[in-house]
Protein backbone atom coordinates (compact mmCIF):
# COMPACT_ATOMS: atom_id res chain seq x y z
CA UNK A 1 9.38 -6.08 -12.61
CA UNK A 2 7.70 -8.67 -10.59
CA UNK A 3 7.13 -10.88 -13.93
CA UNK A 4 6.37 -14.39 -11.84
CA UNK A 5 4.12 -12.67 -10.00
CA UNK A 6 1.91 -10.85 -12.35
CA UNK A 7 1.83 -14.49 -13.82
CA UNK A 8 1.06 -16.63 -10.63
CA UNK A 9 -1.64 -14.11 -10.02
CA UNK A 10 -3.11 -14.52 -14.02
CA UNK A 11 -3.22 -18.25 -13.35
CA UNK A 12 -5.20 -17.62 -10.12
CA UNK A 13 -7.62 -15.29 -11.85
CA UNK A 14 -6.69 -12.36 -9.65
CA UNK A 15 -6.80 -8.66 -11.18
CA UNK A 16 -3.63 -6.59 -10.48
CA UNK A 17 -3.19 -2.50 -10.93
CA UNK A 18 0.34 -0.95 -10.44
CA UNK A 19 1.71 2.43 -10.25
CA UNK A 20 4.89 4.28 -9.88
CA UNK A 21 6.20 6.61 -7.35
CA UNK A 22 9.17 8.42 -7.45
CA UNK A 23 10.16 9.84 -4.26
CA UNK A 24 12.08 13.03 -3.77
CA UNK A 25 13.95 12.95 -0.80
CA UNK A 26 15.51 9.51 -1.16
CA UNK A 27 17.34 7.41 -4.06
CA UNK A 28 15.39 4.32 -4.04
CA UNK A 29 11.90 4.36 -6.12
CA UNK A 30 9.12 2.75 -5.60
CA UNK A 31 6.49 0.26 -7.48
CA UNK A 32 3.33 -0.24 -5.90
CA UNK A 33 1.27 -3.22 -6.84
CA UNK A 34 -2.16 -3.81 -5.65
CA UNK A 35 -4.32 -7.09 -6.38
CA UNK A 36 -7.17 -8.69 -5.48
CA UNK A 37 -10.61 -11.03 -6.50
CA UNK A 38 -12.69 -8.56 -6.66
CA UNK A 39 -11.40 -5.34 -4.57
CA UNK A 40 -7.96 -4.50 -4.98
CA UNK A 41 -7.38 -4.56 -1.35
CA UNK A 42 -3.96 -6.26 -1.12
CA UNK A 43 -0.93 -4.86 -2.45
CA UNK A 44 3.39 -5.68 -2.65
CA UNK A 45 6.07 -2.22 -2.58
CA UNK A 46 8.56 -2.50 -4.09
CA UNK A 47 11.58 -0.33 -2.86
CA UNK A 48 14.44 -0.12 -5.71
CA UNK A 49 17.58 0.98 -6.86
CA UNK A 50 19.38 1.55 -10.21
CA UNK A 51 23.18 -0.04 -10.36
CA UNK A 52 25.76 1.74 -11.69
CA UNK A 53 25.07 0.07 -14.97
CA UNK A 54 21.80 1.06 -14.89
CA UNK A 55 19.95 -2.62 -13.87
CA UNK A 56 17.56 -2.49 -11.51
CA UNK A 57 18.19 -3.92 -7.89
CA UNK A 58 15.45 -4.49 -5.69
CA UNK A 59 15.94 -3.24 -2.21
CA UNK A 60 12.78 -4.88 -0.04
CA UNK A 61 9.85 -5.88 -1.27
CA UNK A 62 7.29 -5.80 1.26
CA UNK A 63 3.72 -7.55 1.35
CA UNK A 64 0.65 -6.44 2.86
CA UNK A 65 -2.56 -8.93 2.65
CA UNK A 66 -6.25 -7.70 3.14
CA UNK A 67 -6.51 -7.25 6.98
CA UNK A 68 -2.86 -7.60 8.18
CA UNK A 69 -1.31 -5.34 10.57
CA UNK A 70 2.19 -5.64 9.55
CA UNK A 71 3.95 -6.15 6.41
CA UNK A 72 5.85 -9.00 5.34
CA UNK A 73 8.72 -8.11 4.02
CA UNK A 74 10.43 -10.29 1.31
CA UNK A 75 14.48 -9.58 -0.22
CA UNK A 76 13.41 -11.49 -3.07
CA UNK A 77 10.51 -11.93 -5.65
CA UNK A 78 10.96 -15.68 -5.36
CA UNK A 79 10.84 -15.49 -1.17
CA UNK A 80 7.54 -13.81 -1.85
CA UNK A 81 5.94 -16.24 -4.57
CA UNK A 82 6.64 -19.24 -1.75
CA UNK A 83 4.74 -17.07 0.87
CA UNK A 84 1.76 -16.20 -1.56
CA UNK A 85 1.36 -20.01 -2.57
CA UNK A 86 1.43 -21.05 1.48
CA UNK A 87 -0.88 -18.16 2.01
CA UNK A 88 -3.71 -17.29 -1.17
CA UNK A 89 -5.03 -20.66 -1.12
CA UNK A 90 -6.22 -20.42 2.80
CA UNK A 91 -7.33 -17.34 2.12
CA UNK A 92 -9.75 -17.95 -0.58
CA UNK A 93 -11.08 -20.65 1.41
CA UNK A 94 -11.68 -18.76 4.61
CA UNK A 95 -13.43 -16.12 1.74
CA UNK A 96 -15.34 -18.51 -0.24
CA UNK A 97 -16.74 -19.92 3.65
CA UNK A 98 -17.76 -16.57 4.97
CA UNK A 99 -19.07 -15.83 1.32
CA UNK A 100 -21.28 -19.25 1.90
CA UNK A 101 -22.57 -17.85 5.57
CA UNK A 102 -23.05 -14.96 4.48
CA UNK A 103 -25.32 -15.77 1.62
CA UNK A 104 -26.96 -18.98 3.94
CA UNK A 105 -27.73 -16.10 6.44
CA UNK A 106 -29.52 -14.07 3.21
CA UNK A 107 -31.61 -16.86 2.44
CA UNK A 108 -33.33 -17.46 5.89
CA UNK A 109 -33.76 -13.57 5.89
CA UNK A 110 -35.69 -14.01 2.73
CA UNK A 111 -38.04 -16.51 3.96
């Protein structure tokens, strides 16, 4: 599940952990997926269903980036690959800048 994204995030050198939960009051299940640089402090539900034939269908997948207040939710795996591509990039740059302060601000503590 989620194979084009487990690669996009591979090529982007992001590490991924995912569990399973099987809830007992309702039919769907659900696949949690967490990822991140360096803390795995982002993470994509996914809220499926088995057919009759016994393929899975995926109800909602919904997306939660680090700091966020709502979820983005996503009926699709390739919806959510086009909002990770428009959204990863500008966040690693905002990261890698406060990262850079951060470690400027170190420096003149130092001296």
């Amino acid at each position: 599940m989620l194979d084009q994204t487990k690669q996009y995030l591979k090529s982007r050198h992001y590490r991924y952990e995912k569990s399973y939960i099987r809830p007992l009051m309702t039919p769907e299940s659900v696949y949690v997926f967490k990822f991140g640089r360096e803390a795995l402090n982002n993470r994509v539900i996914i809220r499926y269903s088995h057919t009759w034939t016994g393929r899975r269908k995926i109800n909602e997948i919904d997306l939660r980036l680090h700091k966020q207040k709502h979820p983005r939710i996503f009926r699709t795996e390739k919806d959510l690959l086009e909002y990770l591509e428009s959204r990863l990039p500008k966040r690693e740059q905002e990261a890698q800048k406060e990262h850079e302060k951060q470690h400027q601000t170190d420096e003149e503590n130092a001296k």
